[in-house]
PDB file of N, CA and C in Angstrom:
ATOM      1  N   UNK A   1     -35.592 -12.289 -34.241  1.00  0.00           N
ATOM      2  CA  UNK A   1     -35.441 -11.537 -33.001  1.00  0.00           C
ATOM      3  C   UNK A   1     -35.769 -10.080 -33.310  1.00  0.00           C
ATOM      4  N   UNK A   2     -36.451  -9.852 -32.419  1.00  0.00           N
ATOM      5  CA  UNK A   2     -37.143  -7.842 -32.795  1.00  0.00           C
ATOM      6  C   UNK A   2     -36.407  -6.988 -31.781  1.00  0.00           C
ATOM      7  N   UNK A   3     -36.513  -6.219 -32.157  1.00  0.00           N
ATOM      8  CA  UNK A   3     -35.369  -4.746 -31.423  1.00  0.00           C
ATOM      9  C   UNK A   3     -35.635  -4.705 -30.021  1.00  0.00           C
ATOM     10  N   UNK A   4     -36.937  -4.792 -30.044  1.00  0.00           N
ATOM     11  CA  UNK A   4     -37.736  -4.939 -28.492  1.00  0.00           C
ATOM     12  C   UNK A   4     -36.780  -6.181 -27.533  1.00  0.00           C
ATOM     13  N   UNK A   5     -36.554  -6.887 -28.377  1.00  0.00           N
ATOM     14  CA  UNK A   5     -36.387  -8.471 -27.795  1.00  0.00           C
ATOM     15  C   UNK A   5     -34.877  -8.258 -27.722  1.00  0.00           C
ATOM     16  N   UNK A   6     -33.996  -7.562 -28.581  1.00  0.00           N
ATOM     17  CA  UNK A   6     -32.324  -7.236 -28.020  1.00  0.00           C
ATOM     18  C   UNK A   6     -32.007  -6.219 -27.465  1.00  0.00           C
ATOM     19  N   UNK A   7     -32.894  -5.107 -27.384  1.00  0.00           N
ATOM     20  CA  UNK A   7     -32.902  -4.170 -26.245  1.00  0.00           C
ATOM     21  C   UNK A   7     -33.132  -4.310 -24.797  1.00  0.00           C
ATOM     22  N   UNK A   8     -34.106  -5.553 -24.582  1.00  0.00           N
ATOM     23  CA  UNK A   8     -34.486  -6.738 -23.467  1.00  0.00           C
ATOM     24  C   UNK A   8     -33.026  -7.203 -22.672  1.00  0.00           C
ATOM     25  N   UNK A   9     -32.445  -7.974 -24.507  1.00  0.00           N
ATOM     26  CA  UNK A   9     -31.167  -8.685 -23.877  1.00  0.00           C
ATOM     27  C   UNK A   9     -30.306  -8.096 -23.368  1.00  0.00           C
ATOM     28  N   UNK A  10     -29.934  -6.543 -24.147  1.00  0.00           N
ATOM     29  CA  UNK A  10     -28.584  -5.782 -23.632  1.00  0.00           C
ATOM     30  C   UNK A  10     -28.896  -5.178 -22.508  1.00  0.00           C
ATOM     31  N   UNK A  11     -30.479  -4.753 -21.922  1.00  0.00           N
ATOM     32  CA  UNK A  11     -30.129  -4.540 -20.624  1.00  0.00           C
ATOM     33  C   UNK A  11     -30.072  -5.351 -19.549  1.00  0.00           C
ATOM     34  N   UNK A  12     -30.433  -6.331 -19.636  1.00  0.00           N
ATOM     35  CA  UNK A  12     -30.000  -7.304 -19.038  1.00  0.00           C
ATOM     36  C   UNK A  12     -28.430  -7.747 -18.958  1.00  0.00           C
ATOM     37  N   UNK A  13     -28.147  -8.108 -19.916  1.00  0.00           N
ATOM     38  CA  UNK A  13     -26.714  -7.982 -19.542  1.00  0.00           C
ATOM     39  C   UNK A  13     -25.995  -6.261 -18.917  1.00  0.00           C
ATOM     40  N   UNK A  14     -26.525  -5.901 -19.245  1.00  0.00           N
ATOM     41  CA  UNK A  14     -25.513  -4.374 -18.895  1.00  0.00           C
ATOM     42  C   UNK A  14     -25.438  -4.209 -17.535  1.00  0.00           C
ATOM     43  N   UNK A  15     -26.921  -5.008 -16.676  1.00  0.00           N
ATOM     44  CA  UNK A  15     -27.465  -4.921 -15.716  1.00  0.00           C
ATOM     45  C   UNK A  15     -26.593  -5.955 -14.538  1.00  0.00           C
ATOM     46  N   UNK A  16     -26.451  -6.998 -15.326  1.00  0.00           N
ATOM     47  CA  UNK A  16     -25.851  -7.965 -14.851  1.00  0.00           C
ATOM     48  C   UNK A  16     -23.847  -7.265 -15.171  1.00  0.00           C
ATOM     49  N   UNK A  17     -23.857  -6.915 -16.268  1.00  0.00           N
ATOM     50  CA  UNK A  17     -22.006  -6.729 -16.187  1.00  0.00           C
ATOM     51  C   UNK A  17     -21.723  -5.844 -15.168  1.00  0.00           C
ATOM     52  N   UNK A  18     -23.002  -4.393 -14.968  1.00  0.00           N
ATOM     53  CA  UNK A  18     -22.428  -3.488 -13.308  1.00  0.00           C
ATOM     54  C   UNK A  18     -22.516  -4.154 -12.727  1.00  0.00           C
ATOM     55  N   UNK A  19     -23.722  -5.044 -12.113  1.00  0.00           N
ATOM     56  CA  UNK A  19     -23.770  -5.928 -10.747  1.00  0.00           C
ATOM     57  C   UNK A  19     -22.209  -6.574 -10.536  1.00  0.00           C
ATOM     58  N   UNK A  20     -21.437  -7.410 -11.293  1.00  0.00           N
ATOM     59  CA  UNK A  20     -20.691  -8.127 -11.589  1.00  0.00           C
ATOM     60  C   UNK A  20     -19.382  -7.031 -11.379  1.00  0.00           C
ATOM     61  N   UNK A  21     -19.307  -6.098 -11.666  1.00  0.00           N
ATOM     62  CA  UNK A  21     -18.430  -4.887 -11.482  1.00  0.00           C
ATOM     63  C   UNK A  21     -18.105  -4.988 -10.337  1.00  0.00           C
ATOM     64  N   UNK A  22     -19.383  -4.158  -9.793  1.00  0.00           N
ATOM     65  CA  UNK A  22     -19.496  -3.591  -8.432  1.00  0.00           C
ATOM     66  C   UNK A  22     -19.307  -4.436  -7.264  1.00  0.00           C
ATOM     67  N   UNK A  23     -19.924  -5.618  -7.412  1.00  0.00           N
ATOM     68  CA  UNK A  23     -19.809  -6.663  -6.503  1.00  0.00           C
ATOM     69  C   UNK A  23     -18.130  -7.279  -6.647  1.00  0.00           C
ATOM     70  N   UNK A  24     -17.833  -7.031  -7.533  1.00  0.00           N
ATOM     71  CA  UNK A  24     -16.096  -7.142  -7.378  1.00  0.00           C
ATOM     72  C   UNK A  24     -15.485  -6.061  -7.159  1.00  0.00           C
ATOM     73  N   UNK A  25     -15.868  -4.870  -7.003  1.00  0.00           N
ATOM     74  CA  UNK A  25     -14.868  -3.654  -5.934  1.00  0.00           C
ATOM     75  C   UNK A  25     -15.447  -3.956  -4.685  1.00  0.00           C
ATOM     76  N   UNK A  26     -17.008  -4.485  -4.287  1.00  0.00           N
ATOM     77  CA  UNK A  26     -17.161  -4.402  -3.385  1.00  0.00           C
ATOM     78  C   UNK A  26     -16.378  -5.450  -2.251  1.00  0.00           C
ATOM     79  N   UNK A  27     -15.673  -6.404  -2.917  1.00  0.00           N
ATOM     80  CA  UNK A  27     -15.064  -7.876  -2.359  1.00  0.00           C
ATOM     81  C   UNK A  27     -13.669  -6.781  -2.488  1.00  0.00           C
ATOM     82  N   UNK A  28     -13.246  -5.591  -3.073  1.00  0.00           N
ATOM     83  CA  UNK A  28     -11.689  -5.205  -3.108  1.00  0.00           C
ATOM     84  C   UNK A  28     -11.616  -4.737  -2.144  1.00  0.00           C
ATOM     85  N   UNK A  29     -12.378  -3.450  -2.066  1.00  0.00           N
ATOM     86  CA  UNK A  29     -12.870  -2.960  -0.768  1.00  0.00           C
ATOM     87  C   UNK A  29     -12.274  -3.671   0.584  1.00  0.00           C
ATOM     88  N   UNK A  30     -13.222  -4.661   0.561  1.00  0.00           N
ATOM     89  CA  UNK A  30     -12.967  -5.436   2.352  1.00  0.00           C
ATOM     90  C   UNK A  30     -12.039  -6.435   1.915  1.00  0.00           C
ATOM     91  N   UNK A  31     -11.308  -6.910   1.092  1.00  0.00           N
ATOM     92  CA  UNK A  31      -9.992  -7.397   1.223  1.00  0.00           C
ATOM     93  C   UNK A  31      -8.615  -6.222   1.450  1.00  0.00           C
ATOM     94  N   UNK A  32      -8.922  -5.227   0.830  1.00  0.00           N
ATOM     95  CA  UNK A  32      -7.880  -4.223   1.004  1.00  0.00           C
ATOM     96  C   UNK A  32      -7.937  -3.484   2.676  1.00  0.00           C
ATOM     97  N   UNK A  33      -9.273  -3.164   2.912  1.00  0.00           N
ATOM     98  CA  UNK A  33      -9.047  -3.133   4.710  1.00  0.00           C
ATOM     99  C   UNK A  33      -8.951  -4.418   5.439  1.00  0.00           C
ATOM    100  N   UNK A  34      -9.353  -5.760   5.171  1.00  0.00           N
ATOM    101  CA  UNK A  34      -8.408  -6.300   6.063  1.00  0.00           C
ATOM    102  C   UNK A  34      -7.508  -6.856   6.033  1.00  0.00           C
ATOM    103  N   UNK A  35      -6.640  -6.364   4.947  1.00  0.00           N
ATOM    104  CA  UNK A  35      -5.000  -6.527   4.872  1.00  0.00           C
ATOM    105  C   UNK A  35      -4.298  -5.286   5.558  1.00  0.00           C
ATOM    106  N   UNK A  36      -5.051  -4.040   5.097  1.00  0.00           N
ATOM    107  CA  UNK A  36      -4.667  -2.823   6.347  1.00  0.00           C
ATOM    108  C   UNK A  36      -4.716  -3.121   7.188  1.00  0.00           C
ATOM    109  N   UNK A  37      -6.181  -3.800   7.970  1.00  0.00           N
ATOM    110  CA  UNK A  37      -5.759  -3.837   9.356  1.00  0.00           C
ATOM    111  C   UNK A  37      -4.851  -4.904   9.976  1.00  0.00           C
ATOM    112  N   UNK A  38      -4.346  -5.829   8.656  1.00  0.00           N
ATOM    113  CA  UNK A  38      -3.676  -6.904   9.748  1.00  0.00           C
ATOM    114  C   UNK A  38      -1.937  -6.309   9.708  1.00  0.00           C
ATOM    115  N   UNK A  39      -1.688  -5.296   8.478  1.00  0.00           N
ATOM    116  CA  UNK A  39      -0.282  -4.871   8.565  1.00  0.00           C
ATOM    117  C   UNK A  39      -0.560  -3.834   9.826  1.00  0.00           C
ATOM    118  N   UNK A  40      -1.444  -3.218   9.561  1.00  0.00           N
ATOM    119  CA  UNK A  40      -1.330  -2.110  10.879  1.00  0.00           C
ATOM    120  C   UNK A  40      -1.162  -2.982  12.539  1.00  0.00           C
ATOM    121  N   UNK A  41      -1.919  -4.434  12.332  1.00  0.00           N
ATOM    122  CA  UNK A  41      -2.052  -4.749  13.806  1.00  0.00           C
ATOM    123  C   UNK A  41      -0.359  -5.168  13.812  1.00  0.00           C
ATOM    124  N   UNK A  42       0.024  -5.675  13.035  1.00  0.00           N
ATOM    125  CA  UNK A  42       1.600  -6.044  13.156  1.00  0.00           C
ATOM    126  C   UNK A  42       2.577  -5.111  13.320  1.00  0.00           C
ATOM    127  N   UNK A  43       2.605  -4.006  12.723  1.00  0.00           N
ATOM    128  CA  UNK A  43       3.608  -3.031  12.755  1.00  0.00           C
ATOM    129  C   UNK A  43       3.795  -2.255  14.027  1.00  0.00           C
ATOM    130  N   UNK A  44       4.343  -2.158  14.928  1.00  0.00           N
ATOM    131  CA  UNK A  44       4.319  -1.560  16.125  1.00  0.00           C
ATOM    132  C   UNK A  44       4.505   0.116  15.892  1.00  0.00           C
ATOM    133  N   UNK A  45       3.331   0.484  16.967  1.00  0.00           N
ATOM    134  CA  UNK A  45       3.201   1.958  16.706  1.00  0.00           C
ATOM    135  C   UNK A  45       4.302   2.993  16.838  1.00  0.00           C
ATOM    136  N   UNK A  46       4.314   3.854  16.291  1.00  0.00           N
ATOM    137  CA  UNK A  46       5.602   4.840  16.158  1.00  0.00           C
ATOM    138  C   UNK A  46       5.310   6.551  17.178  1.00  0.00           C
ATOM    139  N   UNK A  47       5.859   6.923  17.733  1.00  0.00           N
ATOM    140  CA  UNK A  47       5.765   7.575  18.478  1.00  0.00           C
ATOM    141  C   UNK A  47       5.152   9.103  17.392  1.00  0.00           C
ATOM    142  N   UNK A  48       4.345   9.552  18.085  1.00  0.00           N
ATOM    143  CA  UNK A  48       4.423  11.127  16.961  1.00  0.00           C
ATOM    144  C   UNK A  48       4.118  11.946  17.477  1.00  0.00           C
ATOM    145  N   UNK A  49       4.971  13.400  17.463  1.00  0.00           N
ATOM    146  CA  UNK A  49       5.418  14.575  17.525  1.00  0.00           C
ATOM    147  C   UNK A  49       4.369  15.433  17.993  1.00  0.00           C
ATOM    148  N   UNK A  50       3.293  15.711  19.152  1.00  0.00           N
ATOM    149  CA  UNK A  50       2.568  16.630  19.046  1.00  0.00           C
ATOM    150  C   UNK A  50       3.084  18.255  19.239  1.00  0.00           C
ATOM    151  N   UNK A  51       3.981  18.353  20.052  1.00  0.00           N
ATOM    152  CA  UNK A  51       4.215  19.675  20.341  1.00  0.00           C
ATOM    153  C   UNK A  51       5.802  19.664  20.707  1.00  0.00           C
ATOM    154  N   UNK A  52       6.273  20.973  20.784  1.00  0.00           N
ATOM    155  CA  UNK A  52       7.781  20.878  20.431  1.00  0.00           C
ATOM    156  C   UNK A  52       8.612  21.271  19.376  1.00  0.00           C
ATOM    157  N   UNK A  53       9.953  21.182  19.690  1.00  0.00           N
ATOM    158  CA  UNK A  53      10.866  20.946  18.391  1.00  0.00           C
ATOM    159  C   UNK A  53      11.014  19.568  18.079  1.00  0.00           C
ATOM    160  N   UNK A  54      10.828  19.384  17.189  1.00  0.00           N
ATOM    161  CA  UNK A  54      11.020  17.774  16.544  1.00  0.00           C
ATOM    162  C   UNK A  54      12.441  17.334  16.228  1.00  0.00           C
ATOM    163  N   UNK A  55      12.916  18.547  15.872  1.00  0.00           N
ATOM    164  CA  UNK A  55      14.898  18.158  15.772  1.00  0.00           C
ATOM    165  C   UNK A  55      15.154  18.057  17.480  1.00  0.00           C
ATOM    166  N   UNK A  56      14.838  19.036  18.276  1.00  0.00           N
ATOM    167  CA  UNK A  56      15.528  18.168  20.008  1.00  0.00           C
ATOM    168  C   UNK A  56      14.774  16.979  20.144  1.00  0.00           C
ATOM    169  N   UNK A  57      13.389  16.671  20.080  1.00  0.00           N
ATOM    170  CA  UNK A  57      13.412  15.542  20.469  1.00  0.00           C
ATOM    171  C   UNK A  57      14.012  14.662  19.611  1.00  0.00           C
ATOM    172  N   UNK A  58      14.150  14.310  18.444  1.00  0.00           N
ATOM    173  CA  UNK A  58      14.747  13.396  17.672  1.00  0.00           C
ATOM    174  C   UNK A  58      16.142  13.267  17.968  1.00  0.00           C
ATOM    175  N   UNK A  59      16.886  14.282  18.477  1.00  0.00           N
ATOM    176  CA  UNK A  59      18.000  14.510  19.469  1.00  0.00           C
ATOM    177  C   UNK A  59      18.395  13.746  20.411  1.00  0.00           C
ATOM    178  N   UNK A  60      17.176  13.882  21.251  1.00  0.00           N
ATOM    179  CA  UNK A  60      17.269  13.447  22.509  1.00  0.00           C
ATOM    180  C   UNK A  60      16.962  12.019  22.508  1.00  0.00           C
ATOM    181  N   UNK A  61      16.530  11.209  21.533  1.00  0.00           N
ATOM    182  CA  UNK A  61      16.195  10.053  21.544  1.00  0.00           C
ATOM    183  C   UNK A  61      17.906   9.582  21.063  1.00  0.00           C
ATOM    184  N   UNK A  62      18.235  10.112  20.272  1.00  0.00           N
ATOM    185  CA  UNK A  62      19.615   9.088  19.700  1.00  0.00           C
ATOM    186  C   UNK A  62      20.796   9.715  20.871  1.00  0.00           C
ATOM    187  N   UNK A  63      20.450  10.422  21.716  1.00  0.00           N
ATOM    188  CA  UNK A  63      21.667  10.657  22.768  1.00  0.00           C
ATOM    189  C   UNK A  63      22.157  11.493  22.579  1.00  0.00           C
ATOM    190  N   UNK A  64      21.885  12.816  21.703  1.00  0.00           N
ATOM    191  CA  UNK A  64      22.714  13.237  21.585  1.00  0.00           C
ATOM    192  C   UNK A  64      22.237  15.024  22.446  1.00  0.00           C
ATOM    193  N   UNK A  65      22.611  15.720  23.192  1.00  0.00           N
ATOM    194  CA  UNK A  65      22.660  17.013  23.044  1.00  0.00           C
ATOM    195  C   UNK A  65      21.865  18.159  22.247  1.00  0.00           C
ATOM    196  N   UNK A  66      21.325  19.049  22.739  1.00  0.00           N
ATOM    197  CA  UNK A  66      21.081  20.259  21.493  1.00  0.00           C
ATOM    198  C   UNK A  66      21.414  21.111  22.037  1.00  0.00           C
ATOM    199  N   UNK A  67      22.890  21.481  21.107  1.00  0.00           N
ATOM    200  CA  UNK A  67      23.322  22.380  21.481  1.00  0.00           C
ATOM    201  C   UNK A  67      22.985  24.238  20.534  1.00  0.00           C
ATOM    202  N   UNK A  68      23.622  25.137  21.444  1.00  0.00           N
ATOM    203  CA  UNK A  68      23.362  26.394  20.376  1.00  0.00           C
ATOM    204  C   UNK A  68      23.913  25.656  19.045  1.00  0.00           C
ATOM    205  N   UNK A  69      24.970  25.137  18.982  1.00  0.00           N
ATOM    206  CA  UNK A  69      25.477  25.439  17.842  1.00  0.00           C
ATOM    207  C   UNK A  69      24.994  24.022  16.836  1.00  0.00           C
ATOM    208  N   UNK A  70      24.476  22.564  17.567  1.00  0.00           N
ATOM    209  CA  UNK A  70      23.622  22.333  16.092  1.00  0.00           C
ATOM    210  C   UNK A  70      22.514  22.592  15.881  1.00  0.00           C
ATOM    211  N   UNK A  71      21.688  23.891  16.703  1.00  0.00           N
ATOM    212  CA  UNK A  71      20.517  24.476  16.324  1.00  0.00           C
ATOM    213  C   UNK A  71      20.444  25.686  14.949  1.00  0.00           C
ATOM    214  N   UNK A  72      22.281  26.295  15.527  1.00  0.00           N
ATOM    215  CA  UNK A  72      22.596  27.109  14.386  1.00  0.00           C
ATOM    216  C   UNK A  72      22.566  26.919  13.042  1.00  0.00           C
ATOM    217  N   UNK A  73      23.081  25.190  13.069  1.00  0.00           N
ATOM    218  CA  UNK A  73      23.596  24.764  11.681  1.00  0.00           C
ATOM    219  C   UNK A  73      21.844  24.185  11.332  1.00  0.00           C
ATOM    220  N   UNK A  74      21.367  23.899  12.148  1.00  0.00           N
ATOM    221  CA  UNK A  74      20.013  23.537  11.274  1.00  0.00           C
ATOM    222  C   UNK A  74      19.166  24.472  10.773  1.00  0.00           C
ATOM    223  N   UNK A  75      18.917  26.055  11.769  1.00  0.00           N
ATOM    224  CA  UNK A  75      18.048  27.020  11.367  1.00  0.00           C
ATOM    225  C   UNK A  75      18.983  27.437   9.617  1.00  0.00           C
ATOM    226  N   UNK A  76      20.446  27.305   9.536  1.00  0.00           N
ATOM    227  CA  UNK A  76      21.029  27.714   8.348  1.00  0.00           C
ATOM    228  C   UNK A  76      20.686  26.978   7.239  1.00  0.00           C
ATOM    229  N   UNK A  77      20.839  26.130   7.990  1.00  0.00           N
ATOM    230  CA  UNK A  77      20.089  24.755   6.617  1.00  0.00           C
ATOM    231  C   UNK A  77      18.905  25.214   6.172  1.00  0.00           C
ATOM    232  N   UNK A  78      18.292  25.527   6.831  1.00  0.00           N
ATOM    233  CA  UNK A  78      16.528  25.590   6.753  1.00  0.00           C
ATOM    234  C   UNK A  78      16.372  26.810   6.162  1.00  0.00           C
ATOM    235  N   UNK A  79      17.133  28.024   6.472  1.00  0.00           N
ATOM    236  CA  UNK A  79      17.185  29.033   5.686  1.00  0.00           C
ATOM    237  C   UNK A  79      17.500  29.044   4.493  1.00  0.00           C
ATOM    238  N   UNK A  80      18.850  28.392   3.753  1.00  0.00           N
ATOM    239  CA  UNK A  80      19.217  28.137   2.826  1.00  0.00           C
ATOM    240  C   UNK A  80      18.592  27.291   1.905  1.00  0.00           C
ATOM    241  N   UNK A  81      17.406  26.358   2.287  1.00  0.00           N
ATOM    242  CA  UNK A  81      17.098  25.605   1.611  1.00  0.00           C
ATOM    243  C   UNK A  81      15.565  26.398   0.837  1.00  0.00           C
ATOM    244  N   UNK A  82      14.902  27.396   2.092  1.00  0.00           N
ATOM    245  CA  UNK A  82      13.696  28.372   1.698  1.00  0.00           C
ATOM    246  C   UNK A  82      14.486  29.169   0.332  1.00  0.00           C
ATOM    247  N   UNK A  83      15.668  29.672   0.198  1.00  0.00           N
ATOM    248  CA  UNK A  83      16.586  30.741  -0.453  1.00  0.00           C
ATOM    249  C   UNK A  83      16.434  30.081  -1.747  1.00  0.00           C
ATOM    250  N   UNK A  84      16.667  28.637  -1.997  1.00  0.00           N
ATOM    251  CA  UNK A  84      17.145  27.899  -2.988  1.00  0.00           C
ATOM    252  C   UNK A  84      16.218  28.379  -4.397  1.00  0.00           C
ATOM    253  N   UNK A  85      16.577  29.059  -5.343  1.00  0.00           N
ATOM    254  CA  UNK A  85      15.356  29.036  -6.305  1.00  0.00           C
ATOM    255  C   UNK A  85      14.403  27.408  -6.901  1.00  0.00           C
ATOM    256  N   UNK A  86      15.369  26.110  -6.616  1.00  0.00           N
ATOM    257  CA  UNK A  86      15.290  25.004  -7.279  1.00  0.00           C
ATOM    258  C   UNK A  86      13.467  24.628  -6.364  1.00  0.00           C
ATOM    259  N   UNK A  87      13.285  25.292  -5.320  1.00  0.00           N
ATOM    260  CA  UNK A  87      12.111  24.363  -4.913  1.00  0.00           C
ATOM    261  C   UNK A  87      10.676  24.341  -5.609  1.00  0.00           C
ATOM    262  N   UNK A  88       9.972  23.316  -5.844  1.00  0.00           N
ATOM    263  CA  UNK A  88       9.180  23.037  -6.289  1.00  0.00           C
ATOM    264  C   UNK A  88       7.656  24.572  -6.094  1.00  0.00           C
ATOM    265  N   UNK A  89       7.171  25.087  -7.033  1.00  0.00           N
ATOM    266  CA  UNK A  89       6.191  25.821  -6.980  1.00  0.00           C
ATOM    267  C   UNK A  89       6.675  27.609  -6.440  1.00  0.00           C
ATOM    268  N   UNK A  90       7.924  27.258  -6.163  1.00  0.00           N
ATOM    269  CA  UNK A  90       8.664  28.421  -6.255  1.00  0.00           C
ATOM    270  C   UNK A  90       9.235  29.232  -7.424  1.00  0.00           C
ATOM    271  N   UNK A  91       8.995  30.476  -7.488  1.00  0.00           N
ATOM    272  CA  UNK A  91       9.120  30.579  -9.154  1.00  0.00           C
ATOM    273  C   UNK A  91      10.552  31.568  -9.128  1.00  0.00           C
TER     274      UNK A  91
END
């Protein structure tokens, strides 16, 4: 066998192992979207937030009131939590 003649063989195979690759992401590919789309067709859609406060409406869905005073305790929260040195990328 001459160099010519296994340089022949290995691209051939090399040729054939991407094909063989690719053609198996390409089968992952469209099995992985249509398992997305069949959880997405099952899961019933969730309402989402365009404009607003998102704490009253989330409020107003469980019944409850927004009042001054659990707006107070949340803007404190929210303040206190910006204050915290522990948050991530905060130095």
């Amino acid at each position: 066998m001459t160099i010519i003649e296994m340089l022949g063989q290995s691209a051939i195979l090399t040729v054939l192992g991407m094909g063989i690759v690719f053609s198996f992401l390409i089968v992952l590919v469209i099995v992985i979207s249509f398992i997305g789309k069949l959880i997405n067709a099952r899961i019933p859609k969730q309402k989402v937030i365009v404009s607003g406060n998102p704490a009253s409406q989330i409020l107003q869905e469980k019944g409850t009131e927004n009042t001054p005073q659990i707006t107070a305790v949340i803007t404190a929260a929210v303040n206190e939590y910006r204050k915290s040195p522990n948050i991530q990328g905060k130095e």
